[in-house]
Protein backbone atom coordinates (compact mmCIF):
# COMPACT_ATOMS: atom_id res chain seq x y z
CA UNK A 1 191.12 173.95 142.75
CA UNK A 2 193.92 173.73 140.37
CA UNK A 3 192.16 171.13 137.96
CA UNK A 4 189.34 173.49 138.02
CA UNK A 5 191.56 176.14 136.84
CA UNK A 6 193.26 174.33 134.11
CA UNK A 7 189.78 172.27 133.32
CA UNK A 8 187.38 174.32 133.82
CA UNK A 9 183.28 172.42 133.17
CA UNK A 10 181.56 175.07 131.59
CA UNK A 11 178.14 174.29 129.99
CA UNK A 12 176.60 175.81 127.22
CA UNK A 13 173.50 176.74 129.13
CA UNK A 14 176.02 177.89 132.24
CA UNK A 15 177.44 180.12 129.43
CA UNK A 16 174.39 181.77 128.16
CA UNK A 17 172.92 182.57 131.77
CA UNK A 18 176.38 184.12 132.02
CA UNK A 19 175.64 185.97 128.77
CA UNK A 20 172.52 187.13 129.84
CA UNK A 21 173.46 188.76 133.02
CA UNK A 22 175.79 190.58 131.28
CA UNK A 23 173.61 191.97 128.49
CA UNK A 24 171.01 193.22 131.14
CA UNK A 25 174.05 194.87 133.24
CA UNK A 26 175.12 196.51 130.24
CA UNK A 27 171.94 197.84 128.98
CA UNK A 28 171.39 199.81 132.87
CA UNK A 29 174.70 200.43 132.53
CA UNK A 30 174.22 202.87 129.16
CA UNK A 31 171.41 204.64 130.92
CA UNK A 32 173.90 206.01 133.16
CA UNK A 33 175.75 209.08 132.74
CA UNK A 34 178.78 208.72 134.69
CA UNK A 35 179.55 205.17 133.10
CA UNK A 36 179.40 207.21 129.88
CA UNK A 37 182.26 209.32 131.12
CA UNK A 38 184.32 207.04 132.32
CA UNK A 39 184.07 204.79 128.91
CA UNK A 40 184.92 208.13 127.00
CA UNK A 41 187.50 209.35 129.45
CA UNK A 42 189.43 205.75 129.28
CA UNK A 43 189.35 206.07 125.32
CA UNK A 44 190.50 209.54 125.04
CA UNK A 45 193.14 208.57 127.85
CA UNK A 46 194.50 205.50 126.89
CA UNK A 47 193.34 204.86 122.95
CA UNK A 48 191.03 202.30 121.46
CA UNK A 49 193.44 199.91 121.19
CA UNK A 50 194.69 200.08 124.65
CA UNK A 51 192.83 197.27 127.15
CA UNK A 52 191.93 200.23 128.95
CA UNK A 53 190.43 201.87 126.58
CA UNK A 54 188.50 199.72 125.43
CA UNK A 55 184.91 198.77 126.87
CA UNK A 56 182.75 196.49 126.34
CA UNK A 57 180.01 196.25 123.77
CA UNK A 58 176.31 194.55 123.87
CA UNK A 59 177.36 193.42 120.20
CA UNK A 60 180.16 192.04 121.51
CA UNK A 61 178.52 190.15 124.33
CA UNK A 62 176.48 188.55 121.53
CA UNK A 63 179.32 187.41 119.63
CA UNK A 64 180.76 185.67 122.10
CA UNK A 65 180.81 182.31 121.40
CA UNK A 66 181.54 179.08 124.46
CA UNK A 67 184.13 178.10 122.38
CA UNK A 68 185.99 181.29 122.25
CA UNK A 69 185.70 181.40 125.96
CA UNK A 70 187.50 177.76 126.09
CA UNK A 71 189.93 178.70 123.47
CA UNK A 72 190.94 181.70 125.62
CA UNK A 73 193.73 181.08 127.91
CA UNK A 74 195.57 182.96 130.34
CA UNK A 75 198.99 183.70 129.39
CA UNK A 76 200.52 183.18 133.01
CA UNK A 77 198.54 180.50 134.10
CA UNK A 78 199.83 180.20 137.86
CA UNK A 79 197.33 177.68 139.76
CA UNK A 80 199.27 176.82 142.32
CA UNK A 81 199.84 180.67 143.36
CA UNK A 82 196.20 181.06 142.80
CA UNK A 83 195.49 178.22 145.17
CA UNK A 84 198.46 179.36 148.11
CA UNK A 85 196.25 182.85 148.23
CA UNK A 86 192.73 181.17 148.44
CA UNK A 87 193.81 178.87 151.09
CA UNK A 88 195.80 181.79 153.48
């Protein structure tokens, strides 16, 4: 489990199904009112440049490349703590 933390195998076809999914949640998701509210709620609340206000985007999705994904690293990587919780 650890190795497939810290190595994850992540194709480029794995990646765009991923991609996909994500697109068609988020195009449901801006027919909905109350997911409207709580994207403008978090922004007024928190700021644009706060994580939590900020949301994401269909454009963003898009630009999203496999590489940035493996480029993109946690910056408290704790595997072994991740593994001592998914075994208990």
């Amino acid at each position: 489990m650890a190795d497939a933390i810290k190595n994850p195998l992540f194709t480029e076809e794995e990646f765009q199904k991923e991609k996909d999914k994500l697109i068609e949640s988020l195009k449901s998701q801006e027919k909905d009112v109350s997911t409207a509210a709580r994207r403008v709620n978090s922004a007024l609340l928190y700021g644009s440049q706060h994580p939590k206000g900020e949301f994401t985007t269909i454009d963003k999705v898009q630009k999203l490349t496999l590489a940035d994904v493996k480029s993109c690293k946690p910056q408290n990587e704790r595997p072994r703590l991740l593994c001592r919780a998914y075994r208990e």
